[in-house]
N, C-alpha and C. Protein backbone atom coordinates (compact mmCIF):
# COMPACT_ATOMS: atom_id res chain seq x y z
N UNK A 1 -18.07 6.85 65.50
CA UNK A 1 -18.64 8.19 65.44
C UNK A 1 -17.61 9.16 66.00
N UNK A 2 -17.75 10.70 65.43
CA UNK A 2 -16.65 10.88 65.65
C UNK A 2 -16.97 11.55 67.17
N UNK A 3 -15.50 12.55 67.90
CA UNK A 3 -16.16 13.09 69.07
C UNK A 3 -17.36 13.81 69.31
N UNK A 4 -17.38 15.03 68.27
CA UNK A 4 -18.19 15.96 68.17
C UNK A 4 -19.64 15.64 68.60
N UNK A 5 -19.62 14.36 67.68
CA UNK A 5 -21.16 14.00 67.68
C UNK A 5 -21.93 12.78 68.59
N UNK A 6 -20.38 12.51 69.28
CA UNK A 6 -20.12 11.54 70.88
C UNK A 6 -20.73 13.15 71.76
N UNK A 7 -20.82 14.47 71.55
CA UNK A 7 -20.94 15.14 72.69
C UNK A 7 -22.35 15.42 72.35
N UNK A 8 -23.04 15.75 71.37
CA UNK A 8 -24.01 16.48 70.52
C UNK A 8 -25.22 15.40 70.76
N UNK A 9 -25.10 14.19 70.29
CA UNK A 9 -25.98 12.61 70.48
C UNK A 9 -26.30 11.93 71.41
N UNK A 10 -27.20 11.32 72.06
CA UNK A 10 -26.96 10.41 72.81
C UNK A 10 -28.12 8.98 72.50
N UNK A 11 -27.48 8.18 73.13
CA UNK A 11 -28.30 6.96 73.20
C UNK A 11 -28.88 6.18 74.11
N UNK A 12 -30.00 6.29 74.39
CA UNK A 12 -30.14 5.59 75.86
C UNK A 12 -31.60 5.13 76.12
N UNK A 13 -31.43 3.99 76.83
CA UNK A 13 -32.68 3.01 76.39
C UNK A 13 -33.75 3.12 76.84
N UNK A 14 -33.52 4.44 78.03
CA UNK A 14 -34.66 5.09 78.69
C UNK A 14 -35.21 6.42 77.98
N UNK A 15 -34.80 6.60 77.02
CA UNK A 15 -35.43 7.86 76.29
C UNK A 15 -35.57 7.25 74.60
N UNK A 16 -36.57 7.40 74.12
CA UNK A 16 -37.31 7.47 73.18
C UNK A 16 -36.65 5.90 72.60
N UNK A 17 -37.19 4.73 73.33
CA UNK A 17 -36.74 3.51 73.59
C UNK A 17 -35.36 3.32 72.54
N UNK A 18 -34.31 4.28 73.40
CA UNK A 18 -33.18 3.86 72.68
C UNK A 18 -32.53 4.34 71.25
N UNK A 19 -33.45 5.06 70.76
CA UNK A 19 -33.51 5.96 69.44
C UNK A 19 -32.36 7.04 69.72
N UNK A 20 -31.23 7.44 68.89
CA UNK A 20 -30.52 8.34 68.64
C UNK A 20 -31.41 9.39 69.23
N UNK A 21 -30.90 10.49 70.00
CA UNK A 21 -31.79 11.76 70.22
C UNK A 21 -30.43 13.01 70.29
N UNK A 22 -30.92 14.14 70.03
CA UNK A 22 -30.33 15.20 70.41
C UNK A 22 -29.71 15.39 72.03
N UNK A 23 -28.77 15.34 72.57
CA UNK A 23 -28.48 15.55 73.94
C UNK A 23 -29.03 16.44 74.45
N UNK A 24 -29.58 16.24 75.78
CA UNK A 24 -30.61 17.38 76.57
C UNK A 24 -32.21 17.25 75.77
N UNK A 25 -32.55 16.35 74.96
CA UNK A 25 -33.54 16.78 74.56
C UNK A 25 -33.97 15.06 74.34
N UNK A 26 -35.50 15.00 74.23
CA UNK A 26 -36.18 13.40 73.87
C UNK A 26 -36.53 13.89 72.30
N UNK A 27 -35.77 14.81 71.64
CA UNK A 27 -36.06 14.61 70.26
C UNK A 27 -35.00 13.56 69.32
N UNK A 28 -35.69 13.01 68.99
CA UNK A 28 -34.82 11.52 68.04
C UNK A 28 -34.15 12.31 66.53
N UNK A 29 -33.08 11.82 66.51
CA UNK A 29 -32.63 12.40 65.23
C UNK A 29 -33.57 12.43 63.76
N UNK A 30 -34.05 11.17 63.66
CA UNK A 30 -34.94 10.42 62.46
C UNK A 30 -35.76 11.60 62.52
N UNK A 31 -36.38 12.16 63.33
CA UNK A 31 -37.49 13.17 63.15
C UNK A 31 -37.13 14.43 62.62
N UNK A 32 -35.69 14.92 62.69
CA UNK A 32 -35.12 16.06 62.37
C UNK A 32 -34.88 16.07 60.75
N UNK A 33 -34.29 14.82 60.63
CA UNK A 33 -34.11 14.58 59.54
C UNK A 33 -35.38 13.72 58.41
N UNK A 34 -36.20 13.27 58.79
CA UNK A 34 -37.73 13.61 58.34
C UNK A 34 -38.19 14.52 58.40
N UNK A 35 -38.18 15.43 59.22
CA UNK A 35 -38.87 17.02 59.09
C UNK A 35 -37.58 17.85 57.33
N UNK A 36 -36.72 17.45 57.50
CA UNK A 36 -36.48 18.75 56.55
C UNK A 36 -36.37 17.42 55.09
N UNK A 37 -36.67 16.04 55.50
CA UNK A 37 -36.62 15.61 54.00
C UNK A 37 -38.55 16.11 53.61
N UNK A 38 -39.35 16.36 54.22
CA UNK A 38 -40.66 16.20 53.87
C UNK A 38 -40.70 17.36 53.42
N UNK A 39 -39.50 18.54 53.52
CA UNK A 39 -39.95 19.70 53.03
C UNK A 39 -39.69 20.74 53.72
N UNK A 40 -39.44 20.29 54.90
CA UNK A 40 -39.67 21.95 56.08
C UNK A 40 -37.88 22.68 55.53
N UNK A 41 -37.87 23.66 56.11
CA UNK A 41 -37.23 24.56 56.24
C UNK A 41 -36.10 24.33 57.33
N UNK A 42 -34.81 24.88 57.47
CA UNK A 42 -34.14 25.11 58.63
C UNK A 42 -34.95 25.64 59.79
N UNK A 43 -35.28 26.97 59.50
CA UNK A 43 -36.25 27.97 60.21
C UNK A 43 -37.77 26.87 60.81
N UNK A 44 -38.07 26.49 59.73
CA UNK A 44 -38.80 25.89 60.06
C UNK A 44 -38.86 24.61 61.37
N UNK A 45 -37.91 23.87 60.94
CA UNK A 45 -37.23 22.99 62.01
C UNK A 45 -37.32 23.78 63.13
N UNK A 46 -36.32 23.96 63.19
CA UNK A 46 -35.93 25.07 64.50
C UNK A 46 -36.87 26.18 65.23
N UNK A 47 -38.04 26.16 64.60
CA UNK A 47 -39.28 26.69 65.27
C UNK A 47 -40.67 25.77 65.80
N UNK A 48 -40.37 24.67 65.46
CA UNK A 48 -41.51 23.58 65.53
C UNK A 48 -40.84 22.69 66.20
N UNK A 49 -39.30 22.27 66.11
CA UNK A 49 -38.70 22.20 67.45
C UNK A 49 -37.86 22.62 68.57
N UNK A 50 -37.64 23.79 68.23
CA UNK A 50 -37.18 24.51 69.32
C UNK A 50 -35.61 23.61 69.49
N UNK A 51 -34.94 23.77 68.45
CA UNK A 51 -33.58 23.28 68.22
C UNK A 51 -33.14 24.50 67.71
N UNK A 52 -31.62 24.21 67.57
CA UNK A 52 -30.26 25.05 66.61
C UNK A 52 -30.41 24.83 65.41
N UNK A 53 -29.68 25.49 64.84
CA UNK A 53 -29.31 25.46 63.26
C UNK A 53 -27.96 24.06 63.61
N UNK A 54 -27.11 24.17 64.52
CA UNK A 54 -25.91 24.18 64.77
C UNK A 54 -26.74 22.46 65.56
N UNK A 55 -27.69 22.40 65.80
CA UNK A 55 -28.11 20.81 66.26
C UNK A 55 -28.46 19.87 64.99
N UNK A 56 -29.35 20.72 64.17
CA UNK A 56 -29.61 20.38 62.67
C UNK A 56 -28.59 20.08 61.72
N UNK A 57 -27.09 20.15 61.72
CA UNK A 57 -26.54 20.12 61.19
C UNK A 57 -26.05 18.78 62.25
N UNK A 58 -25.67 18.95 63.10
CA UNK A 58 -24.87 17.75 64.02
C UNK A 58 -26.18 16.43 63.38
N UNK A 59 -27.41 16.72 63.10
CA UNK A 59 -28.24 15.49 62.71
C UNK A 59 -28.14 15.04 62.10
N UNK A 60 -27.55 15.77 60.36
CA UNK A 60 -27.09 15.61 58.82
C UNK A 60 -25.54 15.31 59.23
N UNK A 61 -25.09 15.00 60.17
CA UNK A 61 -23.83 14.39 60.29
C UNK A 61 -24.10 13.33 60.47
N UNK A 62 -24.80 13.26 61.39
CA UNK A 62 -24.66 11.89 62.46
C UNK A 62 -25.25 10.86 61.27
N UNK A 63 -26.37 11.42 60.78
CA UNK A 63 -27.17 10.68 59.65
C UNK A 63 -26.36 10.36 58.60
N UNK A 64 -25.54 11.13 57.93
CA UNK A 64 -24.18 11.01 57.30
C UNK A 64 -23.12 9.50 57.16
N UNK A 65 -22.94 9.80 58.87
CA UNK A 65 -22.22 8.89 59.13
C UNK A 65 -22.41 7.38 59.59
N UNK A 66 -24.03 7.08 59.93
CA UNK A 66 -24.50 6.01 59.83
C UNK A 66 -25.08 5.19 58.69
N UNK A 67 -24.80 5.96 57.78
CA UNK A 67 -25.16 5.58 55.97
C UNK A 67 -23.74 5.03 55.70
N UNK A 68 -22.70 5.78 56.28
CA UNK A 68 -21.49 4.85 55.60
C UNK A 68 -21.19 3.75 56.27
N UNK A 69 -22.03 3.08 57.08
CA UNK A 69 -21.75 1.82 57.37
C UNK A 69 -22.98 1.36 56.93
N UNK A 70 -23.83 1.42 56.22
CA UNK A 70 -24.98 0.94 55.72
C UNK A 70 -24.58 -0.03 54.69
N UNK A 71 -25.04 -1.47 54.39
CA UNK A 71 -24.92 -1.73 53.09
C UNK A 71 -26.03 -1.67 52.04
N UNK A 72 -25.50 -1.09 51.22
CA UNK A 72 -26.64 -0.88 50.23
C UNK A 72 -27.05 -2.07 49.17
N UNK A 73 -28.47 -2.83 48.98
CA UNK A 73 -28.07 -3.71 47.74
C UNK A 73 -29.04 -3.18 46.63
N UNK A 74 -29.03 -3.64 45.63
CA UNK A 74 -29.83 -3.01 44.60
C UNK A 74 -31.18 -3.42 44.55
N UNK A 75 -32.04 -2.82 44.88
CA UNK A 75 -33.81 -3.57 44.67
C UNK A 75 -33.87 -4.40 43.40
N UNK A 76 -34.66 -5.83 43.59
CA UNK A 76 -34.74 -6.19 42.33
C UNK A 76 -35.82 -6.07 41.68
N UNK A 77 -35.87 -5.88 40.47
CA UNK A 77 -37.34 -5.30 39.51
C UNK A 77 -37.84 -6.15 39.55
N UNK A 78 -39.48 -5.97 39.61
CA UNK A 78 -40.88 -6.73 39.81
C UNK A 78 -40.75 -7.59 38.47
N UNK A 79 -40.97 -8.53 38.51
CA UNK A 79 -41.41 -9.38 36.61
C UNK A 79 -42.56 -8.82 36.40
């Protein structure tokens, strides 16, 4: 990961059992980035959690960058 998001992230097994969260905050990334895949808004985000634009974006990184170590395989179709 790169620095940026070494300062922005943290991980720790006493807050939100260990879940990626925003630094300074018990909000988990997964939720940031479930809130704007379900639909919400930047504005929206950022008023329902009382985050940045500029944290919201460090989330679509971080999320970013844990997909490229993901392996992906292809679902196989039902018979």
């Amino acid at each position: 990961m790169n620095t940026s998001l070494h300062d922005s992230i943290t991980i720790d097994t006493e807050i939100q059992h260990g879940k990626p969260v925003l630094k300074g905050t018990r909000i988990p990334i997964a939720i940031i980035i479930g809130s704007l895949a379900g639909g919400m808004s930047y504005e929206e985000v950022m008023q329902e959690y009382a985050v940045t634009q500029q944290q919201i974006l460090t989330s679509l990184a971080y999320f970013a960058e844990i997909l490229n170590y993901e392996t992906i395989y292809p679902m196989e179709k039902a018979s």
